[in-house]
C-alpha atoms as a PDB file:
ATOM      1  CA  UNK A   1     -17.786 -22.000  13.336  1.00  0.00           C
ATOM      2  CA  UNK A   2     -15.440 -25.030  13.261  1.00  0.00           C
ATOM      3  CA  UNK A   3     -12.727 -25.307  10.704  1.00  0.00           C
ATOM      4  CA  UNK A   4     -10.622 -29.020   9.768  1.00  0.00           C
ATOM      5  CA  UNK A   5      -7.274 -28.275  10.063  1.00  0.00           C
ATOM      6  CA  UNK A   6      -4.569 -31.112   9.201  1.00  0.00           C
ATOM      7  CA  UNK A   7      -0.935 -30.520  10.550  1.00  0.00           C
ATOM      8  CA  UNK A   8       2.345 -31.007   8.845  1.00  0.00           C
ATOM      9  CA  UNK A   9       2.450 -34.342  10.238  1.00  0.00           C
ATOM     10  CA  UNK A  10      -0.841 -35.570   9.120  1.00  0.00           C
ATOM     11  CA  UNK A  11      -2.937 -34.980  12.260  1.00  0.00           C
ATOM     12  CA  UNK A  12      -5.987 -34.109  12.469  1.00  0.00           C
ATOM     13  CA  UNK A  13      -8.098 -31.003  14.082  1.00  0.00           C
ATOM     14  CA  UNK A  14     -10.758 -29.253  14.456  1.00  0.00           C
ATOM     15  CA  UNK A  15      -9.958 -25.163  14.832  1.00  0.00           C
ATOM     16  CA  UNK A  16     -12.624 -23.000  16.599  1.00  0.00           C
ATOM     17  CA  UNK A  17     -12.745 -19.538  17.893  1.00  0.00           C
ATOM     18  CA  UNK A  18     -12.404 -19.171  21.763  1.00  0.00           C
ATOM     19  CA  UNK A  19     -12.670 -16.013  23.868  1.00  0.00           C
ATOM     20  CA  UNK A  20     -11.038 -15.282  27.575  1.00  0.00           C
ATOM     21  CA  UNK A  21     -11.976 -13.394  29.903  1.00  0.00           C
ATOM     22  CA  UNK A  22     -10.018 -10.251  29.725  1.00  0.00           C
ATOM     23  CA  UNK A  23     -11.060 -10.245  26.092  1.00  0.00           C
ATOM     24  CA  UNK A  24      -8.641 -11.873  23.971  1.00  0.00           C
ATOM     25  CA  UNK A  25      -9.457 -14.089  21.538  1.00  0.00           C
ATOM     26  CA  UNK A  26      -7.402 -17.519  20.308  1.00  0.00           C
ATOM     27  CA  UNK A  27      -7.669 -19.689  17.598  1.00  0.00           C
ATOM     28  CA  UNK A  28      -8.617 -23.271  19.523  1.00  0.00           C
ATOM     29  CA  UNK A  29      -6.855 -26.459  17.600  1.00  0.00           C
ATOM     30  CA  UNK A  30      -8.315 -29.616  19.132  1.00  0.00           C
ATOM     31  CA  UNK A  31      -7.139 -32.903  18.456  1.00  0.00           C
ATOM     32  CA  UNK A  32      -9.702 -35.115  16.513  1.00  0.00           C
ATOM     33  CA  UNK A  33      -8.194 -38.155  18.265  1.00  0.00           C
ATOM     34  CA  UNK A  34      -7.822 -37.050  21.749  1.00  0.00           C
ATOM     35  CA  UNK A  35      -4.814 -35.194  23.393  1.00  0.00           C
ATOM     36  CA  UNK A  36      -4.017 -31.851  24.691  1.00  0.00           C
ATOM     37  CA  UNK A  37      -5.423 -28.500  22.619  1.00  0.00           C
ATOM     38  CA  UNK A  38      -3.708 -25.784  21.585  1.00  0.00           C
ATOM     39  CA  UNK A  39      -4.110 -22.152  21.539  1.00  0.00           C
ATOM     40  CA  UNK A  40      -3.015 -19.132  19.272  1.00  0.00           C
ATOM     41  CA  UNK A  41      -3.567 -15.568  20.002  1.00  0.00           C
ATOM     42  CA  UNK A  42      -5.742 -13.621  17.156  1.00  0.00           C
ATOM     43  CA  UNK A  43      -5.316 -10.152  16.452  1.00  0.00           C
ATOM     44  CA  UNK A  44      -8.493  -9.087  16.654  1.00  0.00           C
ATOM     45  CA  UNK A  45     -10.926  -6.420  19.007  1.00  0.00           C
ATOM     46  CA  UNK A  46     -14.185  -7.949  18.508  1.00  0.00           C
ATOM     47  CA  UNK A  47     -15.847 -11.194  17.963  1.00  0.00           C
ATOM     48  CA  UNK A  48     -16.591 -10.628  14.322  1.00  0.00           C
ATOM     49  CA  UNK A  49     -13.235  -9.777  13.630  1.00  0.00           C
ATOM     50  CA  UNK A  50     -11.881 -12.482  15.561  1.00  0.00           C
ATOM     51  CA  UNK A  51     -13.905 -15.100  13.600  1.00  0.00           C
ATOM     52  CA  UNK A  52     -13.794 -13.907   9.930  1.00  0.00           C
ATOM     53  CA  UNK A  53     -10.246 -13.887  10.225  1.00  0.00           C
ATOM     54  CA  UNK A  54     -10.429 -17.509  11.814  1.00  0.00           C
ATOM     55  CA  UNK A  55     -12.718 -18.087   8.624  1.00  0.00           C
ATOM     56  CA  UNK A  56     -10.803 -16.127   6.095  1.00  0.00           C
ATOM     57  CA  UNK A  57      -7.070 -17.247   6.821  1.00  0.00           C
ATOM     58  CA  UNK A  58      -5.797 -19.387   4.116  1.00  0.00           C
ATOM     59  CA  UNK A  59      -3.950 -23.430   5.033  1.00  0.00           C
ATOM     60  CA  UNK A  60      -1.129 -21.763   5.157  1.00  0.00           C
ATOM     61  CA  UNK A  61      -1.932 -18.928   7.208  1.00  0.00           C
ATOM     62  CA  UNK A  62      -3.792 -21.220   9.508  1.00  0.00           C
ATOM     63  CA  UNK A  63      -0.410 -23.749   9.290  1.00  0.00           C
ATOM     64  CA  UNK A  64       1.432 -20.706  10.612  1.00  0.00           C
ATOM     65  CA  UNK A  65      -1.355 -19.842  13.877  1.00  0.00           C
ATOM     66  CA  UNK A  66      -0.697 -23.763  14.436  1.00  0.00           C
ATOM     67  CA  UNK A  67       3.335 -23.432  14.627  1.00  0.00           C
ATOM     68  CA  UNK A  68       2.697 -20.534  17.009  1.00  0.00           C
ATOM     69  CA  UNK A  69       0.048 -22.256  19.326  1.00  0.00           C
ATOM     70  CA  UNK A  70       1.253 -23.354  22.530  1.00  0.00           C
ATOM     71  CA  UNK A  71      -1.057 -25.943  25.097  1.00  0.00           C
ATOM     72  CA  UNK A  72      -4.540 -24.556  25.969  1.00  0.00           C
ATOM     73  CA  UNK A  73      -4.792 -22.747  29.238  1.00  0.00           C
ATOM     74  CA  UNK A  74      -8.545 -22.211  30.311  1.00  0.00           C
ATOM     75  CA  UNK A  75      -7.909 -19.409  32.526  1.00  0.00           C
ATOM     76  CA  UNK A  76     -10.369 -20.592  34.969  1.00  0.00           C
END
C-alpha cells in the first residue's frame, strides 16, 4: 500500500510501509521528484498493525511521522 503525502512545503511523496531486519517497521516517505527518503519508526508488532496504522493515520498524523523522519538507512 502506497499513500500521497504532500509536505508543508508543497513537496511531493509517496509513503509506504518498510520492514528491517530486526523487526521494526518505518513509515518510508520517498520523494516523487528524486532525492534522499526518509524514514519514521511505527509503533507497531506486526505487519498488519504496522500498515493499518500507515493506512489509518490522518494528514496530520502522517504530517507529524514526516517531522519526525530522519534520512533512510537500509540496514544492509
Amino acid at each position: 500500500m502506497v499513500r500521497e503525502f504532500e509536505d508543508s512545503d508543497g513537496r511531493a511523496w509517496d509513503v509506504a510501509l518498510g520492514r528491517a531486519s530486526w523487526g521494526a517497521f518505518h513509515a518510508l516517505f520517498v520523494p516523487r521528484d528524486g532525492g534522499e527518503a526518509r524514514q519514521t519508526l511505527l509503533a507497531a508488532e506486526a505487519s498488519e498493525d504496522a500498515a493499518r496504522r500507515l493506512h489509518e493515520v490522518d494528514a496530520d498524523e502522517l504530517l507529524d511521522l514526516f517531522r519526525r523522519s530522519k534520512p533512510y538507512e537500509d540496514g544492509s
